[in-house]
C-alpha atoms as a PDB file:
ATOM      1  CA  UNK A   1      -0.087   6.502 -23.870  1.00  0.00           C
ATOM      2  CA  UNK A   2      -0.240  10.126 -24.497  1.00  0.00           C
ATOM      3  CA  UNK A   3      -3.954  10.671 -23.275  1.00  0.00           C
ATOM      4  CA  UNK A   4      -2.769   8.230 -19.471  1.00  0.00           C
ATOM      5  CA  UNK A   5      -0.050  10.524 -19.258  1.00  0.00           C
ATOM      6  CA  UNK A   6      -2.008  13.497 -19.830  1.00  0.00           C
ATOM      7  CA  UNK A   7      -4.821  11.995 -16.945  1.00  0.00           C
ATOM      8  CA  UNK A   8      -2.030  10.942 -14.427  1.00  0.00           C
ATOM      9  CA  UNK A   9      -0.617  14.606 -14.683  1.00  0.00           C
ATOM     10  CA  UNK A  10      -3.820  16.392 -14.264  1.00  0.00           C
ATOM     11  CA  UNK A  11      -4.545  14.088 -10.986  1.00  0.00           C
ATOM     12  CA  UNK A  12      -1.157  14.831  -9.956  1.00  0.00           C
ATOM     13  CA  UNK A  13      -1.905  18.331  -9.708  1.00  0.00           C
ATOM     14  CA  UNK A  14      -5.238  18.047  -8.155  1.00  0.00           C
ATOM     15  CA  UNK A  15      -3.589  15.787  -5.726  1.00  0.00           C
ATOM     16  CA  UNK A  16      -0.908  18.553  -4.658  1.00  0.00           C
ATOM     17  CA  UNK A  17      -3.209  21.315  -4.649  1.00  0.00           C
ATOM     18  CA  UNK A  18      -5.504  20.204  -1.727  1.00  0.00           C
ATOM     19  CA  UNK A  19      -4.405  19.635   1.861  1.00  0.00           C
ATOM     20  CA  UNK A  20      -5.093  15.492   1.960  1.00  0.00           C
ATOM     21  CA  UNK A  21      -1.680  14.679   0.069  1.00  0.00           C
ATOM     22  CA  UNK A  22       0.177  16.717   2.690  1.00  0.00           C
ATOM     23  CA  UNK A  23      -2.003  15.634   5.594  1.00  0.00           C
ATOM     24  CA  UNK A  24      -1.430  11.945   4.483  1.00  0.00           C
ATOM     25  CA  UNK A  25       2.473  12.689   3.807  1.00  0.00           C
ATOM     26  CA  UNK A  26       2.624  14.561   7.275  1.00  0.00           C
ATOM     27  CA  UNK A  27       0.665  11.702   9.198  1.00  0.00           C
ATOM     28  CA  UNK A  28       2.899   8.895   7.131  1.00  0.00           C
ATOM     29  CA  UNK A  29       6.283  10.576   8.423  1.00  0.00           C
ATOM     30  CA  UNK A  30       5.331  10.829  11.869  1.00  0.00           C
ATOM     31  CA  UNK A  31       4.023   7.838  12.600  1.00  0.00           C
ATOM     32  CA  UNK A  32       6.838   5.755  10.834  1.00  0.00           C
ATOM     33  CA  UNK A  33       9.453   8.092  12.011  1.00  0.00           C
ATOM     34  CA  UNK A  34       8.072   7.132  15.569  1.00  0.00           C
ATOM     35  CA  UNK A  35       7.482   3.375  15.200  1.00  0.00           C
ATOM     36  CA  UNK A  36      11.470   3.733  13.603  1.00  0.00           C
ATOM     37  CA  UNK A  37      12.747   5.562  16.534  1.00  0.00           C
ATOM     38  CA  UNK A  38      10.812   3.054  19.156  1.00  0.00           C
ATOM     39  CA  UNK A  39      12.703   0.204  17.675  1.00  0.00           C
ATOM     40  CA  UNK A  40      15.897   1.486  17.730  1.00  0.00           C
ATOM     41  CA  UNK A  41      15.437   2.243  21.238  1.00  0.00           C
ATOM     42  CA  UNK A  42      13.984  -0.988  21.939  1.00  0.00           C
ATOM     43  CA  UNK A  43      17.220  -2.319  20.311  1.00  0.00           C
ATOM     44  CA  UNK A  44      19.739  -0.153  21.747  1.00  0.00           C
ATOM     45  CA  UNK A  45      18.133  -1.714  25.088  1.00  0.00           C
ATOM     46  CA  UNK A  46      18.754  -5.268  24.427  1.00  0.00           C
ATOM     47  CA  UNK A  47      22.622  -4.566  22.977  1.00  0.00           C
ATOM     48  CA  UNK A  48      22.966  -2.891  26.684  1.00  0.00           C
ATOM     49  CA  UNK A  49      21.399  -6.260  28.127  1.00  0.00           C
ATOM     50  CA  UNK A  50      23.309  -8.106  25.560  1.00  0.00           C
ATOM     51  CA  UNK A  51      26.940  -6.400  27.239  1.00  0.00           C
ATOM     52  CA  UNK A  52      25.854  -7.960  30.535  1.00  0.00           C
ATOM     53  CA  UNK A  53      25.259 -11.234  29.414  1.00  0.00           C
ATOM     54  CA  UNK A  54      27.691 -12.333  25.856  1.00  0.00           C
ATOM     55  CA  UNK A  55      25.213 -15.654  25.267  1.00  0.00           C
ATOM     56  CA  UNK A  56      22.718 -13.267  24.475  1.00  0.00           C
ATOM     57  CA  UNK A  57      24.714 -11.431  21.432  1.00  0.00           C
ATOM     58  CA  UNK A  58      23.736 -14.467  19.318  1.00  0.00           C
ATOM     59  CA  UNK A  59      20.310 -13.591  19.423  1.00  0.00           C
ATOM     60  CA  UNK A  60      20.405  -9.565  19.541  1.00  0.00           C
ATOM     61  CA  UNK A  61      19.794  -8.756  15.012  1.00  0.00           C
ATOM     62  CA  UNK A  62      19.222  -5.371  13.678  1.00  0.00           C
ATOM     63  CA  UNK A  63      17.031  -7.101  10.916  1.00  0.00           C
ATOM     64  CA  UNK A  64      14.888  -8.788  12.839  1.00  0.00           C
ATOM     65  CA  UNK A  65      13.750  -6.233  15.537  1.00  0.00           C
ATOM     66  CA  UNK A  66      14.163  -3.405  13.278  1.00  0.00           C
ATOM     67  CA  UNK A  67      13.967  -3.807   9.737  1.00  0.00           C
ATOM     68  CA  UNK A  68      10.594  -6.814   9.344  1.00  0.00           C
ATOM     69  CA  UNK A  69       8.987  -4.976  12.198  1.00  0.00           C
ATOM     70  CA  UNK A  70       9.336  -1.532  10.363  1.00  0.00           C
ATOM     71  CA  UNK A  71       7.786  -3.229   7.293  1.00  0.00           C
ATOM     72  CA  UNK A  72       5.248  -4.774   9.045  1.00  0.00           C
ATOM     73  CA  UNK A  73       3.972  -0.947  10.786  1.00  0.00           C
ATOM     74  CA  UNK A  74       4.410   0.496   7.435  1.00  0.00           C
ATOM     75  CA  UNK A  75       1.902  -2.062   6.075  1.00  0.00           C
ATOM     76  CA  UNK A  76      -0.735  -1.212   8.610  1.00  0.00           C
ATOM     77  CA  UNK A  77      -0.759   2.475   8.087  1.00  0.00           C
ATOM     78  CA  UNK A  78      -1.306   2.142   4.445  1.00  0.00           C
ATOM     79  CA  UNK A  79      -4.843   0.943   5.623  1.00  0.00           C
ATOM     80  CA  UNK A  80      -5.062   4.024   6.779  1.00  0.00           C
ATOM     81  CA  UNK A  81      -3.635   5.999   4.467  1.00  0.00           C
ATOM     82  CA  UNK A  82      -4.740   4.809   1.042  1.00  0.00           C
ATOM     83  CA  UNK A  83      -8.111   5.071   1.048  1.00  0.00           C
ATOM     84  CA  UNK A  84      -7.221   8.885   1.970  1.00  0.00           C
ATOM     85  CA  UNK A  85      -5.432   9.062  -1.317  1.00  0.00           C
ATOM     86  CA  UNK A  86      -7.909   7.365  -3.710  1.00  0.00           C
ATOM     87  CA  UNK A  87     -11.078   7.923  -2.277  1.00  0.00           C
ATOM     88  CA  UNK A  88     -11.608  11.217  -4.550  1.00  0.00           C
ATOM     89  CA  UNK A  89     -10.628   9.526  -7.694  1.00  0.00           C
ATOM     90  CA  UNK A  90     -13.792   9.035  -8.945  1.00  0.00           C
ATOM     91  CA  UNK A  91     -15.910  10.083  -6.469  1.00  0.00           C
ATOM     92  CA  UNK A  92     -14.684  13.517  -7.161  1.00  0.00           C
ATOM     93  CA  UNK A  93     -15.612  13.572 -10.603  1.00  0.00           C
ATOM     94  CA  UNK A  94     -19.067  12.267  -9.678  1.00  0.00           C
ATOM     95  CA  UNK A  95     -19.999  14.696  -7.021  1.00  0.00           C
ATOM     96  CA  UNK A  96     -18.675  18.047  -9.427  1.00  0.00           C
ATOM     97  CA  UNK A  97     -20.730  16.426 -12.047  1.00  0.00           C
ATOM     98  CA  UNK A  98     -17.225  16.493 -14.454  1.00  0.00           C
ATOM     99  CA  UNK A  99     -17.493  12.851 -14.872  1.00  0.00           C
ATOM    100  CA  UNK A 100     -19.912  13.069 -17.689  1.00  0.00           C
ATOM    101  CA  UNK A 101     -17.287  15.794 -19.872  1.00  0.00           C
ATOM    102  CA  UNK A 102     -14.622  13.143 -18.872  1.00  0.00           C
ATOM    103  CA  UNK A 103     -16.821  10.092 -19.901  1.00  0.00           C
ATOM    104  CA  UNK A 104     -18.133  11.368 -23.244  1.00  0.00           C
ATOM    105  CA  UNK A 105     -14.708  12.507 -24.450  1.00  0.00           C
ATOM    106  CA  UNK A 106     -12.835  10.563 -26.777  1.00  0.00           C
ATOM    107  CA  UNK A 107     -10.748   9.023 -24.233  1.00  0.00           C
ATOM    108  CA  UNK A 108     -10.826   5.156 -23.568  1.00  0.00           C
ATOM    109  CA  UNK A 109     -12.082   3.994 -20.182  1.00  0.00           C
ATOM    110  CA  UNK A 110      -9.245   1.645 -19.796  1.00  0.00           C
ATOM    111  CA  UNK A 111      -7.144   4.895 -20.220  1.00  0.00           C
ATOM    112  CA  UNK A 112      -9.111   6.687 -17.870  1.00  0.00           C
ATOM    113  CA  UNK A 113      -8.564   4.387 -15.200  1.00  0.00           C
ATOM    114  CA  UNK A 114      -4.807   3.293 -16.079  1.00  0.00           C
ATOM    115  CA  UNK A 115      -4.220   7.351 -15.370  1.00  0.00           C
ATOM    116  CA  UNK A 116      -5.925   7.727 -12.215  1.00  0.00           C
ATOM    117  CA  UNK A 117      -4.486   4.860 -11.034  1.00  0.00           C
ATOM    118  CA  UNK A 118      -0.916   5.774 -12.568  1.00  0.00           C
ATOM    119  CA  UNK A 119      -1.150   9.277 -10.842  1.00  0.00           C
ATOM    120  CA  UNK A 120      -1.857   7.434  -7.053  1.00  0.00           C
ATOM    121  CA  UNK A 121       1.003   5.206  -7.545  1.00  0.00           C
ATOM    122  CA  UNK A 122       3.485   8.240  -8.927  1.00  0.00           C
ATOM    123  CA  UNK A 123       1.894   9.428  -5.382  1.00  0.00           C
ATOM    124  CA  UNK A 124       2.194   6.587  -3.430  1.00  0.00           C
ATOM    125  CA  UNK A 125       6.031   6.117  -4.775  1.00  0.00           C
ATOM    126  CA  UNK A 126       6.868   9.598  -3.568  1.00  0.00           C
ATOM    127  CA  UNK A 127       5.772   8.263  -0.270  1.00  0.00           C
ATOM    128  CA  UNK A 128       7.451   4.982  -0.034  1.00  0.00           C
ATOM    129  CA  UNK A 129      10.388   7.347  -0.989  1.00  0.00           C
ATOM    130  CA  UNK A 130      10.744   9.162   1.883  1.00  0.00           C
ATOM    131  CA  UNK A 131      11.047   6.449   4.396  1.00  0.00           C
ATOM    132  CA  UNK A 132      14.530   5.407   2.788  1.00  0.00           C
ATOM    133  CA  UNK A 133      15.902   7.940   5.398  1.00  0.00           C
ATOM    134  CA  UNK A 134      15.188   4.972   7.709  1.00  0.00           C
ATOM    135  CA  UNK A 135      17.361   2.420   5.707  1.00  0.00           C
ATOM    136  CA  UNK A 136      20.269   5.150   5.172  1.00  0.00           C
ATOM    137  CA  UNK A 137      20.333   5.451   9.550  1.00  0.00           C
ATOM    138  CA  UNK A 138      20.840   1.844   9.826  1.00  0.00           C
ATOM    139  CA  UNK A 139      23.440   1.312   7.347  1.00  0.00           C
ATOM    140  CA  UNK A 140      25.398   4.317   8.323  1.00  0.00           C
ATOM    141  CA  UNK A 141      24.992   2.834  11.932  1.00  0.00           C
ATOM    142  CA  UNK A 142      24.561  -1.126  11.696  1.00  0.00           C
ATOM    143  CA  UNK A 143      24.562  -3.287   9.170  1.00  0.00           C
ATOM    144  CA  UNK A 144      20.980  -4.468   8.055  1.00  0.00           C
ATOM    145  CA  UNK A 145      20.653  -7.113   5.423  1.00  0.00           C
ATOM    146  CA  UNK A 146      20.523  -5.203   1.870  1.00  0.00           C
ATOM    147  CA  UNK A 147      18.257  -7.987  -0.230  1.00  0.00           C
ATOM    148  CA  UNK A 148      16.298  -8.116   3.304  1.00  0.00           C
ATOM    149  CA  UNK A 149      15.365  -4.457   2.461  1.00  0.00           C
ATOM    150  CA  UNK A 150      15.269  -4.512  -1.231  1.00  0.00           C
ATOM    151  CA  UNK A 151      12.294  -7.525  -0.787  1.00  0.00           C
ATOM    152  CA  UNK A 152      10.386  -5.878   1.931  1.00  0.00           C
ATOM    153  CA  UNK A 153      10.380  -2.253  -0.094  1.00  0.00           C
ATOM    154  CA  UNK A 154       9.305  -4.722  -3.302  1.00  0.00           C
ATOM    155  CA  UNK A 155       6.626  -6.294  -1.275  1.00  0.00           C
ATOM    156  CA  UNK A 156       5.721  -2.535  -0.292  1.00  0.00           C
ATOM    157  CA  UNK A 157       5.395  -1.330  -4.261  1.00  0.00           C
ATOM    158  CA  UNK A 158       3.080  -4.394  -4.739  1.00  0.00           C
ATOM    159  CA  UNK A 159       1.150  -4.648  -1.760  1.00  0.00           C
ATOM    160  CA  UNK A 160       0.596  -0.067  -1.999  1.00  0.00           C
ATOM    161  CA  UNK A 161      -0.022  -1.006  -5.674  1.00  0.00           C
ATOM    162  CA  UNK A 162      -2.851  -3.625  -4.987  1.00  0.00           C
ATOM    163  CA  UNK A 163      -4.361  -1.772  -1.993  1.00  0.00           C
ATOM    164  CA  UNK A 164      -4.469   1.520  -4.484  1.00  0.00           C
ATOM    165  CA  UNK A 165      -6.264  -0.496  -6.998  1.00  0.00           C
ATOM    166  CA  UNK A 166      -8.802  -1.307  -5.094  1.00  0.00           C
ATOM    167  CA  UNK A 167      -9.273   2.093  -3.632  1.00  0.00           C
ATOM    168  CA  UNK A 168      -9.782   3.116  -6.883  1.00  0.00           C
ATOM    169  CA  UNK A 169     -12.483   0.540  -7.696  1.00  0.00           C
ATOM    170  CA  UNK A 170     -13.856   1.507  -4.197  1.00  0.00           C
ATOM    171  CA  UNK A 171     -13.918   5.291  -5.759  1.00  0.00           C
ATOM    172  CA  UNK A 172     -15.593   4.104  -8.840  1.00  0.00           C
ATOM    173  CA  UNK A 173     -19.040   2.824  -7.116  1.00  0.00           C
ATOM    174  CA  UNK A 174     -20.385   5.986  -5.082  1.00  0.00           C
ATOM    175  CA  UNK A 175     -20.386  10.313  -5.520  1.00  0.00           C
ATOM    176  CA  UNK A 176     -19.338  10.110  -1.690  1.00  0.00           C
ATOM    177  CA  UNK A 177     -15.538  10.367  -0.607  1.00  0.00           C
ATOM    178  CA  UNK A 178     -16.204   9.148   2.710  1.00  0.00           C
ATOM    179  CA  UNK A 179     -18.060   6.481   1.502  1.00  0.00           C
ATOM    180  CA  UNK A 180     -15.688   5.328  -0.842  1.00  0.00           C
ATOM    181  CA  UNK A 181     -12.874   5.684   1.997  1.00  0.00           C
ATOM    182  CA  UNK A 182     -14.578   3.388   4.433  1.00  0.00           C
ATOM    183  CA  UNK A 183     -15.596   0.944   1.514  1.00  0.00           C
ATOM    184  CA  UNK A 184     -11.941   0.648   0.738  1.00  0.00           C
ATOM    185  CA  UNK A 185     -10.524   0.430   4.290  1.00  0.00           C
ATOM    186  CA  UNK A 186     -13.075  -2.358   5.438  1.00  0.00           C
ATOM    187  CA  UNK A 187     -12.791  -4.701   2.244  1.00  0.00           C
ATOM    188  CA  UNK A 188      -8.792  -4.084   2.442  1.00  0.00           C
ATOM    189  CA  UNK A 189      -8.840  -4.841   6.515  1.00  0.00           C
ATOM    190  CA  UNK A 190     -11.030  -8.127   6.016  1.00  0.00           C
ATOM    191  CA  UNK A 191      -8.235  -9.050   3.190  1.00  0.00           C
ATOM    192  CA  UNK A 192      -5.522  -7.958   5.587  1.00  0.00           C
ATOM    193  CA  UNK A 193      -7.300 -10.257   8.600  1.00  0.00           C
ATOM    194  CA  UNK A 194      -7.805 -13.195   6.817  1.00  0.00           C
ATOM    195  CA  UNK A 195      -4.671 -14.545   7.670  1.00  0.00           C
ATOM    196  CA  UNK A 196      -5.940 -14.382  11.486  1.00  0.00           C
ATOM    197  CA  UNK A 197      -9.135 -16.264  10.570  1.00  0.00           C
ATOM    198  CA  UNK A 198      -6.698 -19.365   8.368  1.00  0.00           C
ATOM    199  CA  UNK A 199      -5.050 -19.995  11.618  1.00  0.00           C
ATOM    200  CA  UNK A 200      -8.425 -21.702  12.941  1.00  0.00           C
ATOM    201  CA  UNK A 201      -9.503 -23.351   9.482  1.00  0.00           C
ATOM    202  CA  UNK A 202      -7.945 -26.261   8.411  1.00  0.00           C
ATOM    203  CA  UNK A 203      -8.190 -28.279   4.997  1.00  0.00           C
ATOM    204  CA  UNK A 204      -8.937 -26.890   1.484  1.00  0.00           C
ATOM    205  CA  UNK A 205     -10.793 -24.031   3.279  1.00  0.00           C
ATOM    206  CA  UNK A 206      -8.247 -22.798   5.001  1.00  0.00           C
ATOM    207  CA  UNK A 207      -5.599 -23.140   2.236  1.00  0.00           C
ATOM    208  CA  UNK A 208      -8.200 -20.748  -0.077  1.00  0.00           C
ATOM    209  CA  UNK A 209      -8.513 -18.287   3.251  1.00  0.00           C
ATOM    210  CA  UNK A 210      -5.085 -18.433   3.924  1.00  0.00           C
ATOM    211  CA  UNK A 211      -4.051 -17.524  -0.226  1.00  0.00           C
ATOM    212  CA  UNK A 212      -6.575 -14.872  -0.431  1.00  0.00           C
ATOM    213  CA  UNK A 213      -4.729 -12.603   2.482  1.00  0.00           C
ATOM    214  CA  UNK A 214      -2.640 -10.226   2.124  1.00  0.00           C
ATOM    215  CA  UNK A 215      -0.659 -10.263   4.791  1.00  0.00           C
ATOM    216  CA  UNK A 216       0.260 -14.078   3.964  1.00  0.00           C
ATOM    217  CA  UNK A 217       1.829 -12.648   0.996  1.00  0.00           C
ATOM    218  CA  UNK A 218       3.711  -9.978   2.380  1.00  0.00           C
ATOM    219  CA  UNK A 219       5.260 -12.142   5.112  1.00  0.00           C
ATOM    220  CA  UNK A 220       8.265 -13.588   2.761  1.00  0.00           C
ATOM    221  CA  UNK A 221       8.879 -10.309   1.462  1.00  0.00           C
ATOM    222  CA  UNK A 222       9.727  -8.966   4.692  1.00  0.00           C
ATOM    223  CA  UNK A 223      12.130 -12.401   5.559  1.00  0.00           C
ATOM    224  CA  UNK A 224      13.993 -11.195   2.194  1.00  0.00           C
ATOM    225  CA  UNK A 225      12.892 -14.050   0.272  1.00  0.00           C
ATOM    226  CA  UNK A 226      10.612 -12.935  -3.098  1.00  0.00           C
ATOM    227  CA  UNK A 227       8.363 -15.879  -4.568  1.00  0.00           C
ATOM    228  CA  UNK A 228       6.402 -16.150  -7.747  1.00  0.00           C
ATOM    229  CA  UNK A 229       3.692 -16.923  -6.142  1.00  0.00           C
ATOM    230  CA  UNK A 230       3.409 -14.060  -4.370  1.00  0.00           C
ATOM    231  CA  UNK A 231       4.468 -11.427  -7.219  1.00  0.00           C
ATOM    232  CA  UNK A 232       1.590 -13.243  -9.026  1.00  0.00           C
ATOM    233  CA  UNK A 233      -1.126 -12.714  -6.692  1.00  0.00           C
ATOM    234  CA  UNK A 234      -0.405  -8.881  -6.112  1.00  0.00           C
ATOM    235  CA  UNK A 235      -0.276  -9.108  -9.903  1.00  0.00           C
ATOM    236  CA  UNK A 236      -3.522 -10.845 -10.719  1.00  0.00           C
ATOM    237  CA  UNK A 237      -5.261  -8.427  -7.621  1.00  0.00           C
ATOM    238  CA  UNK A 238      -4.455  -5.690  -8.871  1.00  0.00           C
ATOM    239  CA  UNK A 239      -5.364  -6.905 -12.811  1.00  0.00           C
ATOM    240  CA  UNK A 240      -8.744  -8.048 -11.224  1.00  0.00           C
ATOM    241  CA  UNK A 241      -9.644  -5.137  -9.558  1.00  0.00           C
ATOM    242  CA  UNK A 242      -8.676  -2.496 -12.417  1.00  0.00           C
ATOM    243  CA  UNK A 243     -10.615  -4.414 -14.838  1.00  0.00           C
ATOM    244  CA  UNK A 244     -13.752  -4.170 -12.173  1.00  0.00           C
ATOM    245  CA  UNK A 245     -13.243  -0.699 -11.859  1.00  0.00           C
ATOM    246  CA  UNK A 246     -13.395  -0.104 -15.724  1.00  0.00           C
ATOM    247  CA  UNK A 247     -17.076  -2.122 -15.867  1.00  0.00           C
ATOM    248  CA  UNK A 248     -18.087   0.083 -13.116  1.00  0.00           C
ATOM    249  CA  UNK A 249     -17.309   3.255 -15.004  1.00  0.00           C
ATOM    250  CA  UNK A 250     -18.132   1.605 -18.202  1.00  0.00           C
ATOM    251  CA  UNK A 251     -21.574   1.267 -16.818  1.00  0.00           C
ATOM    252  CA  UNK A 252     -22.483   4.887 -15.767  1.00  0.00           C
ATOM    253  CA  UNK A 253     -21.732   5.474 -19.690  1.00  0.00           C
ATOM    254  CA  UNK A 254     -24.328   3.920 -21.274  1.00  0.00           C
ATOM    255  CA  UNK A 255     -26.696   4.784 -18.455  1.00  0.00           C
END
């Protein structure tokens, strides 16, 4: 435990001491902060309409137009802004050539990777942390649905936690940080379209396509409910993919 701690604190400080993190935190804020403040607008608009005609009160709910869609955008700019955060992982290491010190030290590869990877989620936590500011408006203002928002931000940890994992494996394969960032956004995207593509399939095809996306997944976290079956395959994606990523470096090893 000592030697992932040690890892995750040394990425940590790499992280913070180059201008990605902040660009990524900057970007993050302004673009939720805007899709936030567009759908409070958008809702403040249809309680006016709502005060012209009563029947439509009934249909006018501060969860619904502001709190699922919020989760929703949030979802779509981690696409973005992941592979930003893990594509110099590994990469990194390979390109300074400090991969070999790191690989023939006395350190575990499953500790390697569990402290890169715990170091991006400490990161990624920090982020998800600063969009509570959102939450704290409406309640001070409305009255959203509290297990509504303690699902979707669950759904958020899990989905950020799989999406990281794979950036990391994406990290492990290549010397090139821009590689390894458009490797992990396209693989993540085609997982985040498959629902699209299950609409059109039917059968025991389209149940497999419709299980393996991500988006599928995320939807009952964002309706407040949270199923096993959901928790298990963020789990068992993010177990998959961490135990790829430690063949990959286990490879270069013994090479």
């Amino acid at each position: 435990m000592r030697n992932i701690l040690a890892i995750a604190g040394k990425e940590l400080r790499q992280t913070f001491n180059g201008a990605v993190a902040y660009v990524a935190m900057g970007a993050f804020l302004i673009l939720t902060g805007f899709f936030f403040y567009d759908m409070v607008m958008s809702y403040n608009r249809y309680m006016g309409y709502a005060q012209q005609q009563p029947q439509m009160m009934d249909q006018i709910n501060v969860n619904d137009l502001i709190v699922t869609p919020l989760f929703h955008n949030i979802n779509v700019l981690l696409l973005l802004i992941v592979p930003l955060v893990t594509m110099r992982l590994f990469a990194e290491e390979r390109n300074l050539g400090t991969d070999e010190m790191l690989l023939t030290s006395p350190i575990g590869i499953g500790e390697i990777i569990t402290g890169k990877l715990l170091a991006a989620l400490i990161f990624y936590v920090l982020l998800i942390a600063l969009t509570l500011v959102y939450p704290a408006i409406l309640m001070r203002y409305a009255k959203p649905d509290i297990g509504k928002l303690l699902s979707g931000y669950a759904g958020l940890l899990l989905m950020g936690a799989a999406f990281i994992t794979f950036g990391l494996f994406a990290s492990t394969l290549t010397r090139s940080q821009v590689v390894a960032a458009i490797v992990s956004f396209t693989v993540l995207l085609v997982f985040w379209i498959l629902g699209w593509l299950a609409e059109s399939l039917t059968g025991p095809v389209g149940g497999v396509v419709r299980y393996l996306s991500m988006t599928e997944h995320f939807e009952r976290f964002g309706q407040g409910l949270i199923d096993t079956s959901d928790v298990v395959y963020y789990l068992s994606f993010i177990a998959f993919f961490w135990f790829l990523a430690t063949r990959a470096v286990e490879s270069t090893r013994w090479r």
